[in-house]
Structures are given as structure tokens and as C-alpha cells.
N, C-alpha and C. Protein backbone atom coordinates (compact mmCIF):
# COMPACT_ATOMS: atom_id res chain seq x y z
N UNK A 1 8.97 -82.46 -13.90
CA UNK A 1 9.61 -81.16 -13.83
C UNK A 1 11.10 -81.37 -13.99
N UNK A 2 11.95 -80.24 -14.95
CA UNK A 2 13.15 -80.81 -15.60
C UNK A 2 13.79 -79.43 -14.73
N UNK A 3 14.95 -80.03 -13.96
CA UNK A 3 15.54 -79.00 -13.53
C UNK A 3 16.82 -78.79 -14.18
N UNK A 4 17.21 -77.80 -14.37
CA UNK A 4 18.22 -77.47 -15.28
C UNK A 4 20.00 -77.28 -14.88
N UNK A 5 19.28 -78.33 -13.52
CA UNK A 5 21.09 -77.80 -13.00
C UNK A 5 21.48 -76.53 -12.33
N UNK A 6 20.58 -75.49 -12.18
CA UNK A 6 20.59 -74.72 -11.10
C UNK A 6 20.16 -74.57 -9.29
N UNK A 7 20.51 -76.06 -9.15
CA UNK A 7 19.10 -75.51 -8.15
C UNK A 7 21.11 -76.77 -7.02
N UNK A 8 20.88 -76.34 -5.70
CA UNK A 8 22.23 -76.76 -5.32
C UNK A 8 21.86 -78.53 -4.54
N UNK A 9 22.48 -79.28 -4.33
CA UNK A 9 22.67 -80.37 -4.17
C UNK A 9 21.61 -80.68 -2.64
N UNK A 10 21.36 -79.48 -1.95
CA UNK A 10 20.94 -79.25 -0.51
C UNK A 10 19.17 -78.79 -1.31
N UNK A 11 19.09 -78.19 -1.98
CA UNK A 11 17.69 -78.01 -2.23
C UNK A 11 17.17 -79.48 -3.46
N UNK A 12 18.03 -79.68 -4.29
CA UNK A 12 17.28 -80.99 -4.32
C UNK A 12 17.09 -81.61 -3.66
N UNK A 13 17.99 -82.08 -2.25
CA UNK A 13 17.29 -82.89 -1.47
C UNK A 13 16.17 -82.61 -1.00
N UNK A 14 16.01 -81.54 -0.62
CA UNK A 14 14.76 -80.82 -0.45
C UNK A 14 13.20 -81.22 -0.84
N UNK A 15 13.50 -81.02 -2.53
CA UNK A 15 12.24 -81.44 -3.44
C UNK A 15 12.15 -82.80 -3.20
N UNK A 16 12.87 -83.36 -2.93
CA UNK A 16 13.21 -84.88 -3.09
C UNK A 16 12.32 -85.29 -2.09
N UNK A 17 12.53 -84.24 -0.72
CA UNK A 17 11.84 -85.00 0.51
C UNK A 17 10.89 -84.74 0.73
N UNK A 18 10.35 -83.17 0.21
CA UNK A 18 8.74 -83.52 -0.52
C UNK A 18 8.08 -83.98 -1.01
N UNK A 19 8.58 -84.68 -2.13
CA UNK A 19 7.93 -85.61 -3.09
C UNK A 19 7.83 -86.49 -2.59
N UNK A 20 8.48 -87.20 -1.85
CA UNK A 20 7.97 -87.85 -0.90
C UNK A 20 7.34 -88.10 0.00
N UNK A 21 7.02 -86.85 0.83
CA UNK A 21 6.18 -86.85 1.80
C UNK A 21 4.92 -86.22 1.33
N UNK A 22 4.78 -85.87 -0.28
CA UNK A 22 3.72 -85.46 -0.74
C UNK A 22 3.15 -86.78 -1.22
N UNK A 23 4.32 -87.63 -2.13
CA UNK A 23 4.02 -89.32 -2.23
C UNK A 23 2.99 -89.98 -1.35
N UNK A 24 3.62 -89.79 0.38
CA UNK A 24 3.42 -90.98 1.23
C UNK A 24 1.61 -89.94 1.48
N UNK A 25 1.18 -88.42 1.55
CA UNK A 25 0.10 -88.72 1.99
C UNK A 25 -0.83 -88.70 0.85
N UNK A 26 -0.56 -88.65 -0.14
CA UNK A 26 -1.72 -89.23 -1.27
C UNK A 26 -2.21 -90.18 -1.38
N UNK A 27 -1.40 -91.20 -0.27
CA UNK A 27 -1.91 -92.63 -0.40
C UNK A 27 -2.52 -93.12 0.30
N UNK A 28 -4.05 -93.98 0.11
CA UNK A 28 -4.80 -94.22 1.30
C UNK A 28 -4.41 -94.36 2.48
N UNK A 29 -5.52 -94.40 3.69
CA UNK A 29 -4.60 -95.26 4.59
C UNK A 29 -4.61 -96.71 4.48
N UNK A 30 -5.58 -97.44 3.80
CA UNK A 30 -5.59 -98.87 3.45
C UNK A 30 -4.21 -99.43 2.94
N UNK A 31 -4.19 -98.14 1.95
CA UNK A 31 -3.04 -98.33 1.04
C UNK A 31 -1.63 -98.74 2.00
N UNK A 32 -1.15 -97.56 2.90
CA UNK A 32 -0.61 -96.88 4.45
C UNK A 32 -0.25 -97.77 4.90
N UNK A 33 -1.77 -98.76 5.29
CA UNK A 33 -0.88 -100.16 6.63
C UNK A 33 -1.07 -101.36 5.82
N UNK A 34 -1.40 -101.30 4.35
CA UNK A 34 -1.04 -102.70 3.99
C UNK A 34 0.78 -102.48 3.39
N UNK A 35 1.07 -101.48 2.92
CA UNK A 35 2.59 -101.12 3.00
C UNK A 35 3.37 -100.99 4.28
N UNK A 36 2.95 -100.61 5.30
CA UNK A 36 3.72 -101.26 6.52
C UNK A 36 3.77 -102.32 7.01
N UNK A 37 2.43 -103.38 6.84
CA UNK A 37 2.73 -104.17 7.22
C UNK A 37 3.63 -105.04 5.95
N UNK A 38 4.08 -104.85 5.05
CA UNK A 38 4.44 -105.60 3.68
C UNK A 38 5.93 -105.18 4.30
N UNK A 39 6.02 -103.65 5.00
CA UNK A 39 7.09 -103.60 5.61
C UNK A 39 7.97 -104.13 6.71
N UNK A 40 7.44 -104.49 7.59
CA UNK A 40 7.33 -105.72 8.95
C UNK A 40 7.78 -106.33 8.26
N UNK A 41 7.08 -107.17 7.32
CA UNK A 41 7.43 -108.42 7.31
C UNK A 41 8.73 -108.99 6.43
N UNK A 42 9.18 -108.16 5.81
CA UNK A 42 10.27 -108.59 4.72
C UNK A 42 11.71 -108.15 5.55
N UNK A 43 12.74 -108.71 5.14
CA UNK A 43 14.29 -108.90 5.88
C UNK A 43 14.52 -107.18 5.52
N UNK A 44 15.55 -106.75 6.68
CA UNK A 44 15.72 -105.51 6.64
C UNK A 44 16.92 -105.54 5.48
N UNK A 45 17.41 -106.68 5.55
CA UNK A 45 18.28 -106.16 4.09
C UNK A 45 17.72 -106.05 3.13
N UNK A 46 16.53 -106.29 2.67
CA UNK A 46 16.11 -105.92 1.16
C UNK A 46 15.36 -104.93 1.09
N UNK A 47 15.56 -104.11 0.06
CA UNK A 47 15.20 -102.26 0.32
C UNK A 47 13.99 -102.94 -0.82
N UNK A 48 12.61 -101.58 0.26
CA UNK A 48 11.66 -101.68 -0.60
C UNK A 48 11.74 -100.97 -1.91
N UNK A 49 10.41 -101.42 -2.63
CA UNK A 49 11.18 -101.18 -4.38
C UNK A 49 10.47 -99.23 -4.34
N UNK A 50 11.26 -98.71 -5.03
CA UNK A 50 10.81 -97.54 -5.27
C UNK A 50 9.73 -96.99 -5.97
N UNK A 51 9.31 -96.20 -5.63
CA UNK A 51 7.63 -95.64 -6.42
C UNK A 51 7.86 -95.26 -7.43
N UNK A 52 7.55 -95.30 -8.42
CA UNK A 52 7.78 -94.12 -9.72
C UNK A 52 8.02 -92.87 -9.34
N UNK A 53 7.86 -91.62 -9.79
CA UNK A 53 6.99 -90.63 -9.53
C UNK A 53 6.62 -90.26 -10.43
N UNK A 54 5.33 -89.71 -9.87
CA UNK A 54 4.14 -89.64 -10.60
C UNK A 54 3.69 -87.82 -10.45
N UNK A 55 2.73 -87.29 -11.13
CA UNK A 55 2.65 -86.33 -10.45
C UNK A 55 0.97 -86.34 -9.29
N UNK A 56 1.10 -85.46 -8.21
CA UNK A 56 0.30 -85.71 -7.46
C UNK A 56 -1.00 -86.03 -7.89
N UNK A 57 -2.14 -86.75 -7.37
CA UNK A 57 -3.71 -86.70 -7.79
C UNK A 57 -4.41 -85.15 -7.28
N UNK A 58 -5.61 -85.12 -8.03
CA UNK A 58 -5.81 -84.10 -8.14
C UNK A 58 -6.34 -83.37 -6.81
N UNK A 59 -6.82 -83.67 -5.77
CA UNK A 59 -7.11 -83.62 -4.75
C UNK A 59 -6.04 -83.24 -3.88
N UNK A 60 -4.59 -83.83 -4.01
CA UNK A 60 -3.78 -83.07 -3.34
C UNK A 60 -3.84 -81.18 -3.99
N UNK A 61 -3.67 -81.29 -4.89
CA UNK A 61 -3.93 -79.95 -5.95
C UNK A 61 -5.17 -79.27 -5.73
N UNK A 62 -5.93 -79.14 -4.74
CA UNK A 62 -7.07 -78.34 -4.13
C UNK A 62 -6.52 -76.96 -4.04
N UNK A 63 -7.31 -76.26 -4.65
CA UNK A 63 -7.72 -74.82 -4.04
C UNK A 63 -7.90 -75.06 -2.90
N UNK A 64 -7.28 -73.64 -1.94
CA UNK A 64 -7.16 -73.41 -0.64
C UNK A 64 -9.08 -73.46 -0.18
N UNK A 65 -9.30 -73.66 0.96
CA UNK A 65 -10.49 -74.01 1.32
C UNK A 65 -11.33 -72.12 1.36
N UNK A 66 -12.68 -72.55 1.50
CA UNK A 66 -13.28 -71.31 1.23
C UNK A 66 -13.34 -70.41 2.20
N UNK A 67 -13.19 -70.86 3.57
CA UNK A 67 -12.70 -69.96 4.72
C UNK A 67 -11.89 -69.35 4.21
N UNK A 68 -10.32 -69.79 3.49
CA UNK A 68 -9.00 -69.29 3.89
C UNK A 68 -8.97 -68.48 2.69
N UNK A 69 -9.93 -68.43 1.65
CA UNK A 69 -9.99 -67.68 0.51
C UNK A 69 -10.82 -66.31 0.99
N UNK A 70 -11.64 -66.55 1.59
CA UNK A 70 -12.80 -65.68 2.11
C UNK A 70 -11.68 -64.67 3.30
N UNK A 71 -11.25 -65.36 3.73
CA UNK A 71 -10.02 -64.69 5.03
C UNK A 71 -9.01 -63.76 4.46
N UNK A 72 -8.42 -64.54 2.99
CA UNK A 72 -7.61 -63.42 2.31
C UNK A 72 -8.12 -62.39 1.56
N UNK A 73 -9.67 -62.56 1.15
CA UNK A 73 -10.55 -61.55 0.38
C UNK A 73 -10.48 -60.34 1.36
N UNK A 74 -10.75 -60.76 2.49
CA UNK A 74 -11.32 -59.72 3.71
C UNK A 74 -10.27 -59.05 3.64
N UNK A 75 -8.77 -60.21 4.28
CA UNK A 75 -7.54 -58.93 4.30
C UNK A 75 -6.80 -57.74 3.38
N UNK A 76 -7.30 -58.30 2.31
CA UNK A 76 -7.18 -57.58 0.72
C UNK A 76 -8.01 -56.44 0.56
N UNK A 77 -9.24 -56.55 0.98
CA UNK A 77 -10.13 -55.51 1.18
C UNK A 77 -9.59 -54.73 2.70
N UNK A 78 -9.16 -54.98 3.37
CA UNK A 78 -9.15 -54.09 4.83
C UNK A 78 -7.83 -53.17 4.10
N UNK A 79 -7.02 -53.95 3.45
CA UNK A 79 -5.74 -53.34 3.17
C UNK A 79 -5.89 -52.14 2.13
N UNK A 80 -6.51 -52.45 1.14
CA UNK A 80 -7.03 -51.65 0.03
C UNK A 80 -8.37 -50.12 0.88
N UNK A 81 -8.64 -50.66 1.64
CA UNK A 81 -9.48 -49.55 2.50
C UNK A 81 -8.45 -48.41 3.07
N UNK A 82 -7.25 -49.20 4.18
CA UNK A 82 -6.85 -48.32 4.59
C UNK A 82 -5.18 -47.51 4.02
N UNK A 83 -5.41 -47.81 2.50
CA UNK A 83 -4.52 -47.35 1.77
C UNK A 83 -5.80 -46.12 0.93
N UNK A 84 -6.80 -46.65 0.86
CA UNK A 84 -7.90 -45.67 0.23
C UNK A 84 -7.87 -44.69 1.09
N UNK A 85 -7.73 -44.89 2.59
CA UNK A 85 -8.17 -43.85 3.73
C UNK A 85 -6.29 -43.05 3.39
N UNK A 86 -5.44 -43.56 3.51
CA UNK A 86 -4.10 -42.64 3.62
C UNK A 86 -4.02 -42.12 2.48
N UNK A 87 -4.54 -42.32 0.88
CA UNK A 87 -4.45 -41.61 0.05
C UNK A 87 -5.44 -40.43 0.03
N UNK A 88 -6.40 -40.30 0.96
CA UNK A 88 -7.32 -39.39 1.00
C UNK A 88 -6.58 -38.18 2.10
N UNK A 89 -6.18 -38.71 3.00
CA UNK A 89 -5.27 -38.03 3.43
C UNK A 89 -3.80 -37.12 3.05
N UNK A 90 -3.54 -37.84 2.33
CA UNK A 90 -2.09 -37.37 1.44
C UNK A 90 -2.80 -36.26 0.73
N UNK A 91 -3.88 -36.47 0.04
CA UNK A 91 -4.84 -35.09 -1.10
C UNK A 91 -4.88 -34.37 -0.35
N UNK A 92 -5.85 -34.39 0.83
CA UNK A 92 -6.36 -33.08 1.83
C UNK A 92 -4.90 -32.03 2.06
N UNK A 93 -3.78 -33.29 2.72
CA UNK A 93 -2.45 -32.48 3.02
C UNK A 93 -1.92 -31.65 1.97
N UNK A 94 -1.97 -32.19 0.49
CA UNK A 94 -1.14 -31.85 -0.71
C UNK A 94 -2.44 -30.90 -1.09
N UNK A 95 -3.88 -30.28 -0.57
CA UNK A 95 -4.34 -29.32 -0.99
C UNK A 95 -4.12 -27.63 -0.45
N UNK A 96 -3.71 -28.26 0.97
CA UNK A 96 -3.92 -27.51 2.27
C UNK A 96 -2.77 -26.88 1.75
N UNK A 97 -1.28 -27.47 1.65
CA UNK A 97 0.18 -26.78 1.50
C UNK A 97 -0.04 -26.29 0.47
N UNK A 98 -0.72 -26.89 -1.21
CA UNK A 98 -0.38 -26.24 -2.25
C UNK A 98 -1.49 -25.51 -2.87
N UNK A 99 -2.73 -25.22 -2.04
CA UNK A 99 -3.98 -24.51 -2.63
C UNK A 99 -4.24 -23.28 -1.37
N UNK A 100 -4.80 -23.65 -0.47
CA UNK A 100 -4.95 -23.13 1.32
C UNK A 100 -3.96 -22.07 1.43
N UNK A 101 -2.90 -22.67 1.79
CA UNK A 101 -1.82 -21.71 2.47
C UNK A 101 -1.46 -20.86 0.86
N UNK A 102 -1.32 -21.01 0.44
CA UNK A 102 -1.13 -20.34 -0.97
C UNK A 102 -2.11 -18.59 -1.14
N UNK A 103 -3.02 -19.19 -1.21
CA UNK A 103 -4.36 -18.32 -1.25
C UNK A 103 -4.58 -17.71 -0.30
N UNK A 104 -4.26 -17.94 1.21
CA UNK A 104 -4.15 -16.87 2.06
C UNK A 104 -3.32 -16.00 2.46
N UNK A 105 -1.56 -16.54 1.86
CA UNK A 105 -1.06 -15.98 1.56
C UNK A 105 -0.97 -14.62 0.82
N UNK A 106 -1.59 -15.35 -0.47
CA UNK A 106 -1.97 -14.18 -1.51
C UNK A 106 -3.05 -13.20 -0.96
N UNK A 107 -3.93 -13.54 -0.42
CA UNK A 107 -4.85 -12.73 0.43
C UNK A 107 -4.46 -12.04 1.29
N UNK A 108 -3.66 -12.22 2.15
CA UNK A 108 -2.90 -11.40 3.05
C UNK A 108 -1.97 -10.47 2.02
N UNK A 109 -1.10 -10.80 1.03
CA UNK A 109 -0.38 -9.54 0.52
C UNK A 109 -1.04 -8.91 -0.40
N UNK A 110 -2.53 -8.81 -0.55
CA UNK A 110 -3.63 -8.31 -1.54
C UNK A 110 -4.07 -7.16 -0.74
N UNK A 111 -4.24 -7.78 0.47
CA UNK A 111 -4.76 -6.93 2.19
C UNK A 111 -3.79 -6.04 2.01
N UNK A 112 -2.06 -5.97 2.23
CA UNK A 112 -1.42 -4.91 3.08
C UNK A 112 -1.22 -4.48 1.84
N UNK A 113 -1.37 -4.22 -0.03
CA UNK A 113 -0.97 -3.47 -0.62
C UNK A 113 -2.31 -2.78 -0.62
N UNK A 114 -2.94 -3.38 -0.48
CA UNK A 114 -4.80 -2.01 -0.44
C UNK A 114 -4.36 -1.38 0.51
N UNK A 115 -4.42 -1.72 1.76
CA UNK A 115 -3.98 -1.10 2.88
C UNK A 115 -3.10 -0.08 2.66
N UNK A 116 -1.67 0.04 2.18
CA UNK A 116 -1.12 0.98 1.81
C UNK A 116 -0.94 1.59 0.47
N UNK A 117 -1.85 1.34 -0.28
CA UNK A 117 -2.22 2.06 -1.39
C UNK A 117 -3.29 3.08 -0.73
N UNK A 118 -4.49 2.83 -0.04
CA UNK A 118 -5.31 3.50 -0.06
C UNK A 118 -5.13 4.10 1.59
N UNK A 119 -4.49 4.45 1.98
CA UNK A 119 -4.32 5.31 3.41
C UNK A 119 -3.63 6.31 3.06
């Protein structure tokens, strides 16, 4: 991944210390304590050699597990329900003010011109 020089000196470190700590758990644990102990044993002045980077194996790259997919299906559906339920509500209201009260209105001034037309 080629970053283009936008990103500030504090968030590369950032990626940096992910990649690393995305590095260190991709790697067995066999892998784990034969590198610590390779670590023990060598003089603290000589820095261990650096990893390439690579991009992760594919297993780090898992789809979220099927609980946590199944968990966001549900909340997606509860949410979509009770936006279904407030838009049903908003209609009834927007019939009542602009159909209902309208029409009885008109019914009532239909009433008092019969009324005083015909008395």
C-alpha cells in the first residue's frame, strides 16, 4: 500500500505499529518462542534483522465470525422494522391533518350553509 504523503508523521507511526502487531500475531506460536528464544540469546547490541513486509495470510483476512454477522443481520432488521413502524406513523399523521380534518371541516361548513339556506 503506497501512501501518497498525506497521511501525518503520528499516523504513520500508527500503521507502522499495526503492521506489526498484525506481523507478530500471524506467526505461529512455534514460530513465537523459537524467535524469543533466538532473542535471549544474542548480545543486546545487535538489533534483530527486520521482517520484510509482507501482506497478511489469509486467515488473518477472515470474515467476521457467523455469530457477529448473524448479530448485525438482526440489528439491521430491528432497525429497518422500527423505521417501517415510524414511517407508518408519519402516513396515519400526514392523513389525519391533510385528508380527516380537511373533510370535516368541509362537512361542517356544508352543515351551517344548508342550515341557513334552508330555515
Amino acid at each position: 500500500m503506497k501512501d501518497k504523503g498525506n497521511l501525518s508523521s503520528k499516523e504513520q507511526a500508527l500503521i507502522e505499529a499495526a503492521r506489526r502487531e498484525l506481523a507478530a500475531r500471524s506467526m505461529t506460536p512455534r514460530a513465537q518462542a523459537s524467535e524469543q528464544q533466538a532473542g535471549a540469546a544474542t548480545a543486546p547490541a545487535r538489533a534483530a534483522p527486520q521482517r520484510p513486509q509482507t501482506s497478511p495470510p489469509a486467515e488473518v483476512i477472515a470474515p467476521p465470525a457467523p455469530d457477529k454477522a448473524a448479530q448485525q443481520a438482526a440489528r439491521i432488521a430491528a432497525l429497518m422494522a422500527a423505521e417501517r413502524e415510524e414511517t407508518q406513523r408519519r402516513r396515519q399523521t400526514a392523513r389525519r391533518w391533510g385528508i380527516h380534518f380537511p373533510m370535516a371541516l368541509f362537512a361542517g361548513a356544508l352543515a351551517w350553509f344548508a342550515l341557513r339556506q334552508f330555515t
